[in-house]
C-alpha atoms as a PDB file:
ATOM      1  CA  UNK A   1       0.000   0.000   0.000  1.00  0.00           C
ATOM      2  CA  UNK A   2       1.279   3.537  -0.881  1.00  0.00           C
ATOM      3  CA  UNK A   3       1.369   6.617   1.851  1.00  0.00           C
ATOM      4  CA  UNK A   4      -0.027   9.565   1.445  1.00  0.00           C
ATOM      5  CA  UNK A   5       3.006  10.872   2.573  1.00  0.00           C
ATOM      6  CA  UNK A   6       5.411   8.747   2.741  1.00  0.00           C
ATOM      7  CA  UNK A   7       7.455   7.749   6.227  1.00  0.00           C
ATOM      8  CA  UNK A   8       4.664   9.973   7.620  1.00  0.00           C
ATOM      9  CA  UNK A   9       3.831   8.110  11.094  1.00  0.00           C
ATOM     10  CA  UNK A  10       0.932   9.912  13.655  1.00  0.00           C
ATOM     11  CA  UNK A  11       1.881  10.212  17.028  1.00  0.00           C
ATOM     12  CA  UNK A  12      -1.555   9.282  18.316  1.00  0.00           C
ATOM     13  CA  UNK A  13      -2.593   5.670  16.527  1.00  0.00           C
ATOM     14  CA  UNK A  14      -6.232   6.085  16.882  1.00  0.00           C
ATOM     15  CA  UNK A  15      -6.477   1.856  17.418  1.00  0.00           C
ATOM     16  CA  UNK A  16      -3.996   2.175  19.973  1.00  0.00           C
ATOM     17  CA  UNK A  17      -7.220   4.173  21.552  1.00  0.00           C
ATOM     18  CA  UNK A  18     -10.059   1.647  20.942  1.00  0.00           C
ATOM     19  CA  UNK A  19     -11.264  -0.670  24.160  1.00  0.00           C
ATOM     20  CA  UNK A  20      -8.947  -3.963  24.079  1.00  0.00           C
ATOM     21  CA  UNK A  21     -12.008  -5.762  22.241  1.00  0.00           C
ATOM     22  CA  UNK A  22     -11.672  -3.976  19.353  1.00  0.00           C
ATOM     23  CA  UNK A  23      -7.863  -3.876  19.619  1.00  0.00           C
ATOM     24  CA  UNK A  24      -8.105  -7.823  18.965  1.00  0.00           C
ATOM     25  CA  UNK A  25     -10.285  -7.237  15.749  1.00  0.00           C
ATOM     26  CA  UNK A  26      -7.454  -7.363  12.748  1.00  0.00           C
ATOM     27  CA  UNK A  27     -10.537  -5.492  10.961  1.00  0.00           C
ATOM     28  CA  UNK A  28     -11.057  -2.331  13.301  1.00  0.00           C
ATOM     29  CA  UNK A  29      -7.421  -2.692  13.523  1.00  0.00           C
ATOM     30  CA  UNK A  30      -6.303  -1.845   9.248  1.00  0.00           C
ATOM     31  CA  UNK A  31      -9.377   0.801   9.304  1.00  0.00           C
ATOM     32  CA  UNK A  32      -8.534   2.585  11.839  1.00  0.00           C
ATOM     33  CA  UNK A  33      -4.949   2.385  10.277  1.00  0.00           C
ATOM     34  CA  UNK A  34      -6.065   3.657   7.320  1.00  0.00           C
ATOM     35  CA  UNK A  35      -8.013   6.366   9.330  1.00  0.00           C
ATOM     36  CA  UNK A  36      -4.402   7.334  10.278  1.00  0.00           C
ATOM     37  CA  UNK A  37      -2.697   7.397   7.291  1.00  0.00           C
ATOM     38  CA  UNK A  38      -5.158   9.372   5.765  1.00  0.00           C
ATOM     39  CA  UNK A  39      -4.515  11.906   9.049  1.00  0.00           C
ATOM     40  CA  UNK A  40      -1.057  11.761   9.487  1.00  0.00           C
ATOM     41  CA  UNK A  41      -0.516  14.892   7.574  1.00  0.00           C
ATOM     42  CA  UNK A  42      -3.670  17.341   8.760  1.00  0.00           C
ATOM     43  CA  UNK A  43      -2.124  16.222  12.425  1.00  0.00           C
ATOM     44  CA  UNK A  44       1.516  16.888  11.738  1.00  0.00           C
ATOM     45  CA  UNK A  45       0.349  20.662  10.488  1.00  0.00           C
ATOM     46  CA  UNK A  46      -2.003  21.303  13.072  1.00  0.00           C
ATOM     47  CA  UNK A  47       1.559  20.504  15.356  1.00  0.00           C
ATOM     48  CA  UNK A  48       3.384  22.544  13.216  1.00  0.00           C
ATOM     49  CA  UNK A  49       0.817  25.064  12.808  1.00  0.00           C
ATOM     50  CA  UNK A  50       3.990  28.292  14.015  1.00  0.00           C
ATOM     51  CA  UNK A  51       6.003  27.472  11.603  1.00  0.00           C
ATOM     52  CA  UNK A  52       3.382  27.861   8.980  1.00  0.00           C
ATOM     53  CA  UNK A  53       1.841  31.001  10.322  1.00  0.00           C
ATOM     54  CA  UNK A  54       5.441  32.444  10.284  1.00  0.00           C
ATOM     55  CA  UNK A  55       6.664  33.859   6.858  1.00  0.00           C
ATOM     56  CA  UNK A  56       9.948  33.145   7.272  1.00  0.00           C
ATOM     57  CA  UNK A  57       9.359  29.471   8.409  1.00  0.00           C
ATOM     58  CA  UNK A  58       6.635  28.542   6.087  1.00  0.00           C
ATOM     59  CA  UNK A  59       6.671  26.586   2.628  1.00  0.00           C
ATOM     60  CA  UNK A  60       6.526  28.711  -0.347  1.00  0.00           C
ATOM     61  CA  UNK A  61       3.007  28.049  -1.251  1.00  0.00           C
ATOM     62  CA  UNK A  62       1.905  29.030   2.439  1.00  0.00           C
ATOM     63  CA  UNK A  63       3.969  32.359   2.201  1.00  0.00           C
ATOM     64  CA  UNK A  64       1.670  33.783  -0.846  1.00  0.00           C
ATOM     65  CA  UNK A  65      -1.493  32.095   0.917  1.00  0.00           C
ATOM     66  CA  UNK A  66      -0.317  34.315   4.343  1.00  0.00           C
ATOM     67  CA  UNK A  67       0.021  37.458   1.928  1.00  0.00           C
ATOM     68  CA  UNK A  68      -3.300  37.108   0.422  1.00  0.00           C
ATOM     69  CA  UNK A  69      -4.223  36.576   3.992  1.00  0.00           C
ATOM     70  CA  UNK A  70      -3.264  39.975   4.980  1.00  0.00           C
ATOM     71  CA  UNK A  71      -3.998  41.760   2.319  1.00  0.00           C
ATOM     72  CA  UNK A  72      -0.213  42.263   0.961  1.00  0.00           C
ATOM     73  CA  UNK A  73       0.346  41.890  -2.969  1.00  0.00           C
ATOM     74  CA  UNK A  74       3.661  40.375  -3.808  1.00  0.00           C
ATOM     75  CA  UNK A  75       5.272  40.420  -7.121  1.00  0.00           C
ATOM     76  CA  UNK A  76       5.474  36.764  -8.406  1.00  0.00           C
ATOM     77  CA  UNK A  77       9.245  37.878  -9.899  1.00  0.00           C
ATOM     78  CA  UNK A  78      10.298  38.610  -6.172  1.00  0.00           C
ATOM     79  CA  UNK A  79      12.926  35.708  -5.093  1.00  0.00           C
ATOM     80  CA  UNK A  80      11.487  33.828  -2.104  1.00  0.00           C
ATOM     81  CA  UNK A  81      13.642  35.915   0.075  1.00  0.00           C
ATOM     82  CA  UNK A  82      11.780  38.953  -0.199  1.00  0.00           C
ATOM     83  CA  UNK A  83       8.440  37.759  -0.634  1.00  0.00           C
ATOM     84  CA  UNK A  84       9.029  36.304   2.871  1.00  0.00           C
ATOM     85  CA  UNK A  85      10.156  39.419   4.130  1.00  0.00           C
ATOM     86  CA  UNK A  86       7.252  41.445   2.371  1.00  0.00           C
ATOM     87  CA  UNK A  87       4.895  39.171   4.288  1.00  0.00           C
ATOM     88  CA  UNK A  88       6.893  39.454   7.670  1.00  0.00           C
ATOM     89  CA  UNK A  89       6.749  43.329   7.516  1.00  0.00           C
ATOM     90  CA  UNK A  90       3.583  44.094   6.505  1.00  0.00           C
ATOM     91  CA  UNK A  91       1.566  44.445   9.679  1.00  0.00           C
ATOM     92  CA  UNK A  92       4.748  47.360  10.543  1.00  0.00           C
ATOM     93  CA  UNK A  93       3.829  48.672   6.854  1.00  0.00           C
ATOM     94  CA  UNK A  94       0.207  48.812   6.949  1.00  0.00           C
ATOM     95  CA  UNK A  95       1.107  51.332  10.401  1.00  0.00           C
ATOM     96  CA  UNK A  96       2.843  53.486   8.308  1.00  0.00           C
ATOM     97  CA  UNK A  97       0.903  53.190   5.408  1.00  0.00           C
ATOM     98  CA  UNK A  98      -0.312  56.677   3.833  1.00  0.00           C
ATOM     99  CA  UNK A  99       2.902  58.722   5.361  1.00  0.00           C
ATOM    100  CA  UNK A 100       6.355  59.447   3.746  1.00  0.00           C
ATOM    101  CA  UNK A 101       8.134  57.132   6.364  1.00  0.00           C
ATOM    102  CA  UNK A 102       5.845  54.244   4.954  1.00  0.00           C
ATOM    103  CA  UNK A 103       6.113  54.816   1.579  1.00  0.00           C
ATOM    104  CA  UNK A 104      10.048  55.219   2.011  1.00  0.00           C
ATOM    105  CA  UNK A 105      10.022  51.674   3.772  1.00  0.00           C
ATOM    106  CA  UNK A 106       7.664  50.130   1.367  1.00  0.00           C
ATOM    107  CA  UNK A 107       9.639  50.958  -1.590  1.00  0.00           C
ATOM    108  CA  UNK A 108      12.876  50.014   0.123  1.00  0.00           C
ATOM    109  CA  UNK A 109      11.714  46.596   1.091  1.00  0.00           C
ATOM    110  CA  UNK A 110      10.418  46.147  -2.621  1.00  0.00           C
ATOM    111  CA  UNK A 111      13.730  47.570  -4.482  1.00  0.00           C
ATOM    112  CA  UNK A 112      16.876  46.723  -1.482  1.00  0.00           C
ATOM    113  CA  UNK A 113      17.853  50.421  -2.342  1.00  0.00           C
ATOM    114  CA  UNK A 114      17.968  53.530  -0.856  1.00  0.00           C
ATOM    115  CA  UNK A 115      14.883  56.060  -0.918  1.00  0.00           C
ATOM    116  CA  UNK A 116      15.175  59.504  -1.023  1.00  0.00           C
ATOM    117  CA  UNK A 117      11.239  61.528  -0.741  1.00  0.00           C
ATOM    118  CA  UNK A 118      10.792  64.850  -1.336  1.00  0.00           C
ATOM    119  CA  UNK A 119       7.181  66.505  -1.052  1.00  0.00           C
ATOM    120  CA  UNK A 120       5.615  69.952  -1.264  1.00  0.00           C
ATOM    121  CA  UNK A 121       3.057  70.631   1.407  1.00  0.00           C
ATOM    122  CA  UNK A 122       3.383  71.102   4.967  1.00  0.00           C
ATOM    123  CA  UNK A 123       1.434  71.382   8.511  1.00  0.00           C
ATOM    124  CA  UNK A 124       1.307  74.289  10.399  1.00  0.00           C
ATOM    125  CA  UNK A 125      -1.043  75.468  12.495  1.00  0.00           C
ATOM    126  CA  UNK A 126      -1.751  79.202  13.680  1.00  0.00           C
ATOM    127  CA  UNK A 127      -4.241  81.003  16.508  1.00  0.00           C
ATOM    128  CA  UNK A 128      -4.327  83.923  13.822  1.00  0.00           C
ATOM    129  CA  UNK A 129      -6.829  83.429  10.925  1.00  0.00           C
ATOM    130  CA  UNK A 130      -5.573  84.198   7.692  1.00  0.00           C
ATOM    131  CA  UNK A 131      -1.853  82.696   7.836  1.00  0.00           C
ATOM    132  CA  UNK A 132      -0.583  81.871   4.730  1.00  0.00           C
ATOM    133  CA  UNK A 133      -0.275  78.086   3.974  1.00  0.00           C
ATOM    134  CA  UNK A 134       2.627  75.951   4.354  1.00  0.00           C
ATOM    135  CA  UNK A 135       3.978  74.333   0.844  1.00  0.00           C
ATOM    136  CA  UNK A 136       3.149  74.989  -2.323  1.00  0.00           C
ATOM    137  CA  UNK A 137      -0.044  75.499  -3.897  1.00  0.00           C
ATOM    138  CA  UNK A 138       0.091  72.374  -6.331  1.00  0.00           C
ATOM    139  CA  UNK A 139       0.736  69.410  -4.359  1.00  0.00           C
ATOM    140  CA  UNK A 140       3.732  67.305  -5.367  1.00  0.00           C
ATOM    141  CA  UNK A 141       6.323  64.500  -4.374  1.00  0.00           C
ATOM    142  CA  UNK A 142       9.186  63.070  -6.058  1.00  0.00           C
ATOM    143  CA  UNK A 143      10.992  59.386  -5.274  1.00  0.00           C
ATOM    144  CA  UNK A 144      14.439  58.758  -5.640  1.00  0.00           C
ATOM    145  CA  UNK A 145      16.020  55.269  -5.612  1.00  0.00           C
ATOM    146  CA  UNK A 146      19.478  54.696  -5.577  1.00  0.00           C
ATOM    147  CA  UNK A 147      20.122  50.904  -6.001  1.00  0.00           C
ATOM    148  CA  UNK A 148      23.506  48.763  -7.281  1.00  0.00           C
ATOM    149  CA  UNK A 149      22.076  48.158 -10.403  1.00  0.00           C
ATOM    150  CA  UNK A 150      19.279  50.179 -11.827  1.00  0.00           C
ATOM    151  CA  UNK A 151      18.533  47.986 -14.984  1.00  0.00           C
ATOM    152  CA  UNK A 152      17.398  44.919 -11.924  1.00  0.00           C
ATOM    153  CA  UNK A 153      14.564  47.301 -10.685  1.00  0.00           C
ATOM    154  CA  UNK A 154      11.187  47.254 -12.460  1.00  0.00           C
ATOM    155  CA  UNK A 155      10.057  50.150 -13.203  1.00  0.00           C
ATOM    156  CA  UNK A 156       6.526  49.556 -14.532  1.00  0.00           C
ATOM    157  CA  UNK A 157       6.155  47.738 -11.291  1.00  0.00           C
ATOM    158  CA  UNK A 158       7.554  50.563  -9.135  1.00  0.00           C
ATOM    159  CA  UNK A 159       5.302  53.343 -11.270  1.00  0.00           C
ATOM    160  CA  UNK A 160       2.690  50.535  -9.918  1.00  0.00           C
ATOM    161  CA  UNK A 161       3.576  50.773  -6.700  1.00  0.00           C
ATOM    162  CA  UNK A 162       3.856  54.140  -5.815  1.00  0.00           C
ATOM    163  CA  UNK A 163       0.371  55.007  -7.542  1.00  0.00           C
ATOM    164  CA  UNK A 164      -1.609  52.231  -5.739  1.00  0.00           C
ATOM    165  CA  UNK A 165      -0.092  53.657  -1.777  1.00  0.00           C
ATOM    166  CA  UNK A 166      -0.041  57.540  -2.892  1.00  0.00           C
ATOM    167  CA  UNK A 167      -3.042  59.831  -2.484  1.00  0.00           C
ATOM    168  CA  UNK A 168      -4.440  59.581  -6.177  1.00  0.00           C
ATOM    169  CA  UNK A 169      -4.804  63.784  -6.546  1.00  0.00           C
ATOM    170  CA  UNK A 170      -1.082  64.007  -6.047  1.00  0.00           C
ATOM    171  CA  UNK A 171       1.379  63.754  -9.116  1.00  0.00           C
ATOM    172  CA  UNK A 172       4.837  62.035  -8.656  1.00  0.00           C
ATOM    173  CA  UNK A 173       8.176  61.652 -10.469  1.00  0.00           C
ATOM    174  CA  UNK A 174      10.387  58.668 -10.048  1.00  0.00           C
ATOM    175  CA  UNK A 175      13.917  58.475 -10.550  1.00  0.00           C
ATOM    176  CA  UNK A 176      16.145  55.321 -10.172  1.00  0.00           C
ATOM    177  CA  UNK A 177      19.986  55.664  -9.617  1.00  0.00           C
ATOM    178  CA  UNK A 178      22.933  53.742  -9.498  1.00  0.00           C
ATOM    179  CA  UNK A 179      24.311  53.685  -5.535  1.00  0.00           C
END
């Protein structure tokens, strides 16, 4: 007979569990072996169950299932390495998400490089009405990223990116760079 999984052994032989009656039945005995074949693996997962909720632990297959799970797109070109990572920092990105210090760690956890942000409005407050604004009239940011080798970053992707986390009003210009 072939195994599901093969050298897979459960750790709790469900016959092993049965009143000594039944233990004596060769019958009861081979179906509730079967019964453990067939749950050899769902038990071995449920034991394992931290490694497979951890990114950088679980199988590949389990890492996209755990991004879809909260809510983070990967890039299917992304080496496991930082699909792993995406997935391990996105609670800590989704904090950040919608300020400059996100988007700056966003875009260096997709590209490895170095981000430089520059933006044109401001905050400022004032107890006396008619202050001027802070920044410019026309809002604007720019994103520069300085990486070893430029022609390794995808720039459609990137473009991508930076449009989906950005507030859509605001227009943007993205430069990559050799570090």
């Amino acid at each position: 007979m072939r195994r599901a999984v093969a050298d897979l052994d459960t750790p709790y032989p469900i016959g092993g569990l049965l009143p000594a009656v039944f233990q004596e039945d060769r019958l009861a005995m081979r179906w509730t072996a079967a019964l453990d074949e067939v749950l050899a693996p769902v038990i071995s997962t449920l034991d394992c169950l931290d490694a497979y909720t951890d990114p950088l632990l679980a199988p590949a297959d389990f890492v996209r299932w755990l991004a879809g799970w909260l809510g983070t797109v990967l890039d299917e070109n992304w080496p496991l390495e930082r699909q792993r990572a995406a997935v391990a920092h996105s609670v800590r990105l989704y904090r950040g998400r919608g300020t400059v210090e996100g988007l700056r760690a966003l875009i260096e956890l997709v590209t490895e490089g170095r981000v430089e942000l520059a933006e044109s409005g401001g905050i400022r407050w004032s107890a006396a009405p008619n202050t001027p604004l802070p920044g410019e009239d026309r809002a604007w940011f720019s994103v520069k990223v300085a990486v070893p080798d430029p022609s390794a970053v995808d720039v459609a992707a990137l473009e991508e990116l930076i449009s989906a986390e950005k507030p859509a009003h605001v227009p943007h210009r993205l430069e990559v760079v050799k570090q």
